[in-house]
C-alpha atoms as a PDB file:
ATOM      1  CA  UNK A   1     120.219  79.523 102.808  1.00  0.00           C
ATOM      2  CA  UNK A   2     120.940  81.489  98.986  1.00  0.00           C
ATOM      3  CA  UNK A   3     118.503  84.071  97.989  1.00  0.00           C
ATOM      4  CA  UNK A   4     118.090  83.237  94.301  1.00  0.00           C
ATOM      5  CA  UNK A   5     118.678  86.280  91.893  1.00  0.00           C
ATOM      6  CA  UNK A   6     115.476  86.543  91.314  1.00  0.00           C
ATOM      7  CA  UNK A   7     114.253  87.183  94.431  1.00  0.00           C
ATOM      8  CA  UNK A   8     117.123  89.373  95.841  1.00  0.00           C
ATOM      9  CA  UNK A   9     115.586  91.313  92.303  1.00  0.00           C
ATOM     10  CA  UNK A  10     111.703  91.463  93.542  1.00  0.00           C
ATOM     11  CA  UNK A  11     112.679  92.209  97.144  1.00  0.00           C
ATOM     12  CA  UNK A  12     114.630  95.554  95.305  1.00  0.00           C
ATOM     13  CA  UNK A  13     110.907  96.233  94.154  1.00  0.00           C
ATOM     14  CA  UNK A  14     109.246  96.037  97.640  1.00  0.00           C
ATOM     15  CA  UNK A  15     111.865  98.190  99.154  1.00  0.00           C
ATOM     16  CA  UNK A  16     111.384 100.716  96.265  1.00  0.00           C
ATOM     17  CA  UNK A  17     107.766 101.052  97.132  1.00  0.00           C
ATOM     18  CA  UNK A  18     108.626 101.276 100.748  1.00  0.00           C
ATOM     19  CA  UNK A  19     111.082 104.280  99.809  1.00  0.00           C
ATOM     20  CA  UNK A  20     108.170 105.710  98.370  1.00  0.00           C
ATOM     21  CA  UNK A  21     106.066 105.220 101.248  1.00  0.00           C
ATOM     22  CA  UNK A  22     108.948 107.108 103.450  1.00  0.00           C
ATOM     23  CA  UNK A  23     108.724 109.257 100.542  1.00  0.00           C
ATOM     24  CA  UNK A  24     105.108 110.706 101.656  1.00  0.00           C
ATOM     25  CA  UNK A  25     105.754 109.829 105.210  1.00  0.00           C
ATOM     26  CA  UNK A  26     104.088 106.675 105.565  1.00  0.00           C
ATOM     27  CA  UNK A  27     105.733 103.765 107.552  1.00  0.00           C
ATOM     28  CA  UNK A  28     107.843 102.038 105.153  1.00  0.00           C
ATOM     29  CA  UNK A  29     106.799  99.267 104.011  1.00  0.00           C
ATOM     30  CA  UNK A  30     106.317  98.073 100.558  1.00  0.00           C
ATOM     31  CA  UNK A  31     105.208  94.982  98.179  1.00  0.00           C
ATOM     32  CA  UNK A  32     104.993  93.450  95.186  1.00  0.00           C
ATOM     33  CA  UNK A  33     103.080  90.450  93.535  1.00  0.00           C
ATOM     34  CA  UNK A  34     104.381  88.314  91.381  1.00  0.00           C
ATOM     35  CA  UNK A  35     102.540  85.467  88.679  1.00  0.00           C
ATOM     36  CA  UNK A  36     104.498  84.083  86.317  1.00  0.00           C
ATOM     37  CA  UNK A  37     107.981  85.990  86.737  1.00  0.00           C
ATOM     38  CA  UNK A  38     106.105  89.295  86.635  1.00  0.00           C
ATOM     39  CA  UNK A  39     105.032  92.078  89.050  1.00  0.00           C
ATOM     40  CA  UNK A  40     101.268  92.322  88.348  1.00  0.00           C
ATOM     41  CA  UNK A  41     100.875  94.761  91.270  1.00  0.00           C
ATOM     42  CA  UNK A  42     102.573  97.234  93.482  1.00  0.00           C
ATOM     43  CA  UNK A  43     101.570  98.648  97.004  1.00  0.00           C
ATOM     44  CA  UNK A  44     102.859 100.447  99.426  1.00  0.00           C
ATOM     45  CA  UNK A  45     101.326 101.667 103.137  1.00  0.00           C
ATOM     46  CA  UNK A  46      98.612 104.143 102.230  1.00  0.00           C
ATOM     47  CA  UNK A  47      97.350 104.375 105.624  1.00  0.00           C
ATOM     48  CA  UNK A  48      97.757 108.063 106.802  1.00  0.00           C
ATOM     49  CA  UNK A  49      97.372 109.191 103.023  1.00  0.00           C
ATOM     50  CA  UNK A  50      93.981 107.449 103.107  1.00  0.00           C
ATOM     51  CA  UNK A  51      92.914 108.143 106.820  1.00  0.00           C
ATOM     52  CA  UNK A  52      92.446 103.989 107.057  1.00  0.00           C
ATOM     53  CA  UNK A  53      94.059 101.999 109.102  1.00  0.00           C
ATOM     54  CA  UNK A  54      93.979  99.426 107.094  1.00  0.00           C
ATOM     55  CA  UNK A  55      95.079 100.736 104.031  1.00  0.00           C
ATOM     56  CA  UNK A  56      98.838  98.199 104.246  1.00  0.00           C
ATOM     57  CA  UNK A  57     101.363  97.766 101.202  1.00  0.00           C
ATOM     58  CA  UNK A  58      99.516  93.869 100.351  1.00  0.00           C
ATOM     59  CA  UNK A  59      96.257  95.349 100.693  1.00  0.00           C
ATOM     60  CA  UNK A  60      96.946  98.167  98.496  1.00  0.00           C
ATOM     61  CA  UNK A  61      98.746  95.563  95.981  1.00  0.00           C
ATOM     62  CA  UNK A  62      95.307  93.102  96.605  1.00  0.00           C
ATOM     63  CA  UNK A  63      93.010  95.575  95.510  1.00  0.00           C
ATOM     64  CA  UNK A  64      94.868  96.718  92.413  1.00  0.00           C
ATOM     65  CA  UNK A  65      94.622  92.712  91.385  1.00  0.00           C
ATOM     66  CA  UNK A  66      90.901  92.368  92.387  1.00  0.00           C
ATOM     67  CA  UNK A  67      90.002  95.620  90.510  1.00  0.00           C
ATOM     68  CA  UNK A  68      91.993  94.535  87.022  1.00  0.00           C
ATOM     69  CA  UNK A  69      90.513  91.128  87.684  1.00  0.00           C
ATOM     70  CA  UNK A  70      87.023  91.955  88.283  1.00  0.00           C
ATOM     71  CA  UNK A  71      87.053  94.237  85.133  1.00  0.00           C
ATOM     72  CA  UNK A  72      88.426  91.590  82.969  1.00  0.00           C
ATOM     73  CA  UNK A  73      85.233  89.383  84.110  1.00  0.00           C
ATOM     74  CA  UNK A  74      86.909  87.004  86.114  1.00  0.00           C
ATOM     75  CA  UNK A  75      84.734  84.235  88.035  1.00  0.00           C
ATOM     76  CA  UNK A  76      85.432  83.918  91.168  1.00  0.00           C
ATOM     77  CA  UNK A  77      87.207  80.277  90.896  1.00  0.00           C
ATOM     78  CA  UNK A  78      89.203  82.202  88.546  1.00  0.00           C
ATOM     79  CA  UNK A  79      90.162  84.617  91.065  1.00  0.00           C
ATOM     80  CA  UNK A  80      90.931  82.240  93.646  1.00  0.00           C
ATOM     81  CA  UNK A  81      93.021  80.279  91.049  1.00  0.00           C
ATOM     82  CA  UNK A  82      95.148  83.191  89.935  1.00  0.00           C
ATOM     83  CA  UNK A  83      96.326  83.570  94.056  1.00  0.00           C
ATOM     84  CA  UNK A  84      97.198  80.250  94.094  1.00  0.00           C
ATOM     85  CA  UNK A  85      99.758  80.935  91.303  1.00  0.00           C
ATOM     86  CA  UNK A  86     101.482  84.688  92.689  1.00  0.00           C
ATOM     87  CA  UNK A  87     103.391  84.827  95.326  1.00  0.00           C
ATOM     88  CA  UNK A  88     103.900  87.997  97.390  1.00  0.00           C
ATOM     89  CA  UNK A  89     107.310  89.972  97.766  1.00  0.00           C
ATOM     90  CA  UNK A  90     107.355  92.203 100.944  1.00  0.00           C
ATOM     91  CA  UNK A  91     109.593  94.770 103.216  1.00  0.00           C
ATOM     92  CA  UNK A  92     108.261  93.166 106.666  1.00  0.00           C
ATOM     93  CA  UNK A  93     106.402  90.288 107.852  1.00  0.00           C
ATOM     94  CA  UNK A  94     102.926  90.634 107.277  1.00  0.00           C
ATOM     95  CA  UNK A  95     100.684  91.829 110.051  1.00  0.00           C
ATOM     96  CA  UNK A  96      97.797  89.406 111.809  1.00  0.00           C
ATOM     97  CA  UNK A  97      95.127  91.378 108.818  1.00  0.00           C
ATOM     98  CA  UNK A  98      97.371  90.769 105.923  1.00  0.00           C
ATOM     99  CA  UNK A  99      98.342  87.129 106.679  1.00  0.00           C
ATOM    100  CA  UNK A 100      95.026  86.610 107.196  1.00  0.00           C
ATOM    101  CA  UNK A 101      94.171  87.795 103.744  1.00  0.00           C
ATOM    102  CA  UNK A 102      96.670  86.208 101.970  1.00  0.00           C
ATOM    103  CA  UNK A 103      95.519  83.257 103.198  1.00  0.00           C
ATOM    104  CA  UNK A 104      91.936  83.350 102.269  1.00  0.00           C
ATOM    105  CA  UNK A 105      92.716  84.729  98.837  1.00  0.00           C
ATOM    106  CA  UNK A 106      94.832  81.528  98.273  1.00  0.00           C
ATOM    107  CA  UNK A 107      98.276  82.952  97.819  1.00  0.00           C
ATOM    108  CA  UNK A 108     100.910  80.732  96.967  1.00  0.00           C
ATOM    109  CA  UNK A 109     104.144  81.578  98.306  1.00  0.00           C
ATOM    110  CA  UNK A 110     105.240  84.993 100.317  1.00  0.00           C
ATOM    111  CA  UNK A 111     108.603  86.529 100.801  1.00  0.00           C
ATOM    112  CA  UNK A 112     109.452  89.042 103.466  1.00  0.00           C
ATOM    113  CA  UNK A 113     112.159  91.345 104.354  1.00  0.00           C
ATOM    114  CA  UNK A 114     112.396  91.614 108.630  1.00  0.00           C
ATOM    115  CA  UNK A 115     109.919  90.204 110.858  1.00  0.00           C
ATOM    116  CA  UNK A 116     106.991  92.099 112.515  1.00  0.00           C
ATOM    117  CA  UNK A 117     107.417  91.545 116.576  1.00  0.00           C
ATOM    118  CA  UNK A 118     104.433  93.087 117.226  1.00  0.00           C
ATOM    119  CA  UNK A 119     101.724  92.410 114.978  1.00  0.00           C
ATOM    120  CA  UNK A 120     103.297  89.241 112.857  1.00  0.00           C
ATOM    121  CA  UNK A 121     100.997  87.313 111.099  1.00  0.00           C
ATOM    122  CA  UNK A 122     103.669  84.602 109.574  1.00  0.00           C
ATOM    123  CA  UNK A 123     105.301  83.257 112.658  1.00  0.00           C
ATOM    124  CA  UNK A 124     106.045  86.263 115.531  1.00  0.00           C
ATOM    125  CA  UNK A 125     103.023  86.347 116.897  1.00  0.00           C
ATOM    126  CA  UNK A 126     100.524  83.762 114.869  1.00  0.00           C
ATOM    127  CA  UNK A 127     101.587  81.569 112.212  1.00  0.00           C
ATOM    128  CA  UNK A 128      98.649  81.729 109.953  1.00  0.00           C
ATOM    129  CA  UNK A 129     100.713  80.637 107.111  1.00  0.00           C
ATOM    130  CA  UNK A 130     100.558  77.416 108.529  1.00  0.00           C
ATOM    131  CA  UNK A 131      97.038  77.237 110.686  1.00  0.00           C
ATOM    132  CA  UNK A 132      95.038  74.350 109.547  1.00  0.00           C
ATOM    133  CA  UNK A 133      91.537  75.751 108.875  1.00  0.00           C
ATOM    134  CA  UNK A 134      89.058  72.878 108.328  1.00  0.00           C
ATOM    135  CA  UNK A 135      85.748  73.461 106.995  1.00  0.00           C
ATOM    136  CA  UNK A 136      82.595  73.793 109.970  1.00  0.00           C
ATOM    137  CA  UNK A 137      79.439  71.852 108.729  1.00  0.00           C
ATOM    138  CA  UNK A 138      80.339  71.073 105.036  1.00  0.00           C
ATOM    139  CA  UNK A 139      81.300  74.898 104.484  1.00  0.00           C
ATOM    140  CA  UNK A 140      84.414  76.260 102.277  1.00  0.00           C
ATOM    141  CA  UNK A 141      87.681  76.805 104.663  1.00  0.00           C
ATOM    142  CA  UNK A 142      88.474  79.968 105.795  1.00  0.00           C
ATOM    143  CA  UNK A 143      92.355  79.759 104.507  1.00  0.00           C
ATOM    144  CA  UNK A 144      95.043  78.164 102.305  1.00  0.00           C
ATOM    145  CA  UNK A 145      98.630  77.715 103.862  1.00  0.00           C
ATOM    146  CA  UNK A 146     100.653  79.665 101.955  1.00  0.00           C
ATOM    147  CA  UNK A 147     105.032  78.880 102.178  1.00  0.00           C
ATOM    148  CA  UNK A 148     106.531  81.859 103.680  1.00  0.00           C
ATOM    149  CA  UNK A 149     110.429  82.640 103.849  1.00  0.00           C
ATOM    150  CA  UNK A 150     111.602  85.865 105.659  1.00  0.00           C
ATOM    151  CA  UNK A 151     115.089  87.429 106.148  1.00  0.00           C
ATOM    152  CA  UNK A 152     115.878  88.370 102.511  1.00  0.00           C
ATOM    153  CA  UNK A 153     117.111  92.140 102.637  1.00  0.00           C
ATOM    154  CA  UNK A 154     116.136  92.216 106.424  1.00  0.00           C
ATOM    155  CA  UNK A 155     118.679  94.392 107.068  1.00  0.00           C
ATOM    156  CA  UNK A 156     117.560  97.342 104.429  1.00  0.00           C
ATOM    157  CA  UNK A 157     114.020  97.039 105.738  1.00  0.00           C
ATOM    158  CA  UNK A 158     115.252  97.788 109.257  1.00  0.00           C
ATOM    159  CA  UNK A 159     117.273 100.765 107.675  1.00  0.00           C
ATOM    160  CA  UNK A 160     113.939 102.257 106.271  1.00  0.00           C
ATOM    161  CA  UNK A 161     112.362 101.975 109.814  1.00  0.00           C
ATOM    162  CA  UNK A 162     115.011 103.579 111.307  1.00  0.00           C
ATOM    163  CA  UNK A 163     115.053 106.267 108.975  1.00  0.00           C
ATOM    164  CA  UNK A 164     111.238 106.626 109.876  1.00  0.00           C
ATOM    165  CA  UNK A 165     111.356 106.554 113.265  1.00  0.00           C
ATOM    166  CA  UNK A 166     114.410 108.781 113.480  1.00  0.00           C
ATOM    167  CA  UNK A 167     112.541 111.650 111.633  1.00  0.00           C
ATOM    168  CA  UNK A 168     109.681 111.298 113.709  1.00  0.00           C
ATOM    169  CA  UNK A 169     106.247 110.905 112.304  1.00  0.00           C
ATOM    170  CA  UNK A 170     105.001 114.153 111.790  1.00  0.00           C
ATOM    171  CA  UNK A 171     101.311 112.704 111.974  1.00  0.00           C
ATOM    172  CA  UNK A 172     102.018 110.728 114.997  1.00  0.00           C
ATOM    173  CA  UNK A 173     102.744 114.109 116.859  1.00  0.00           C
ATOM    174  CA  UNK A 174      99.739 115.857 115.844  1.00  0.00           C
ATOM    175  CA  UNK A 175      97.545 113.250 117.192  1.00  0.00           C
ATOM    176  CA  UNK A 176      99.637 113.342 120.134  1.00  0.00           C
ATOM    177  CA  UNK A 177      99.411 117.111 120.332  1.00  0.00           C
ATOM    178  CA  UNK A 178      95.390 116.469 119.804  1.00  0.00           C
ATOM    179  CA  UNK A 179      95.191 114.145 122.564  1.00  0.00           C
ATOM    180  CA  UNK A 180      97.233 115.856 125.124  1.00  0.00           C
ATOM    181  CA  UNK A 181      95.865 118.844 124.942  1.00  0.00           C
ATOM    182  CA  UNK A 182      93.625 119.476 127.996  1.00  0.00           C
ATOM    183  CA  UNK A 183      90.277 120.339 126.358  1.00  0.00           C
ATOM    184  CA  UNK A 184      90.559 117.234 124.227  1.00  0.00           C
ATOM    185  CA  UNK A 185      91.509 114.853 127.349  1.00  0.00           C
ATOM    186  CA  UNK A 186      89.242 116.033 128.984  1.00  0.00           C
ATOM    187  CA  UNK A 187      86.576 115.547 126.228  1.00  0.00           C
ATOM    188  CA  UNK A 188      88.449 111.816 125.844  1.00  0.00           C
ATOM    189  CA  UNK A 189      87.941 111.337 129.733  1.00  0.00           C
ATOM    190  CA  UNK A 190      84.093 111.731 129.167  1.00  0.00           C
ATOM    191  CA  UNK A 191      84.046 109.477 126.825  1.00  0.00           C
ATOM    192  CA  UNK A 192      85.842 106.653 128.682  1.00  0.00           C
ATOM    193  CA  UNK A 193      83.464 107.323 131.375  1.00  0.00           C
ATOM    194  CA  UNK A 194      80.400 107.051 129.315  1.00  0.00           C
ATOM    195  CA  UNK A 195      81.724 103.081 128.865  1.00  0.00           C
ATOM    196  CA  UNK A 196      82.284 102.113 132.345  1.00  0.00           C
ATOM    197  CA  UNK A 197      79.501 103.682 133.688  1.00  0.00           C
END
């Protein structure tokens, strides 16, 4: 399959933002959204910057949209129609959380770079690009398939994972160092009993 021009061209955009989440030693992984032919939002993994777990390049990119939107006035139908007509450019497959999102927030179309083995949310592990949600008693369903293509610039994703990996993750080791030191185990060993007691 050709990777239009354009795309190859927003793809360059995601893997910026991952750069500059390697940058500030975050896992690399970047995104943009797109409406129209233009980026509208940027995001990059914020998650050890922002002590949150959850803080991923879409989400980042989500809440920059939601907060322009919401300050413009936007209804919510308006909100939900403005998904349905970006579509998402990013470094790796989206995890189960961001898949998840996309999907609920209507999202037309999403683009990714190498696929996520462990926590895929757009075919490795769950395909909830596709998942039929129907509605329970008369409600709203919970999600929109959204098309999803991945492989474009795989290879230069992979590169910035390597990188990160290679260098180590400087955060990664402290916890380590945190957890395997004895008073702390032994502090974590009291708490594991507390639960199966």
């Amino acid at each position: 399959m050709m990777t239009s021009p354009e795309t190859l061209s927003f793809m360059e955009l995601a893997i910026h933002q991952a750069r500059l989440a390697l940058d500030t030693l975050e896992v690399p992984v970047g995104c943009v959204i797109v409406e129209d032919g233009k980026v509208i939002a940027t995001g990059r993994n914020r998650t050890t910057e922002t002590r949150n777990a959850t803080r991923h390049a879409e989400m980042e990119a989500i809440d920059v949209l939601l907060g322009q939107w919401q300050k413009s006035g936007h209804s919510m139908s308006e909100v939900a129609e403005k998904f349905s007509n970006c579509s998402l450019y990013v470094t790796c497959e989206p995890c189960i959380m961001c898949a998840s999102a996309l999907s609920i927030l209507g999202i037309k179309e999403v683009f990714y770079g190498c696929s996520n083995d462990k926590f895929g949310g757009c075919g490795s592990i769950l395909s909830l690009h596709s998942s039929n949600t129907t509605p329970v008693n008369n409600e709203v369903p919970s999600g929109k398939n959204f098309k999803c293509t991945g492989g474009i610039m795989a290879s230069e994703a992979v590169l910035l994972f390597r990188t990160f990996y290679e260098q180590g993750n400087p955060n990664g080791k402290l916890l380590w160092s945190f957890l395997t030191s004895t008073q702390n185990l032994l502090k974590l060993y009291d708490i594991v009993d507390m639960w199966f007691i």
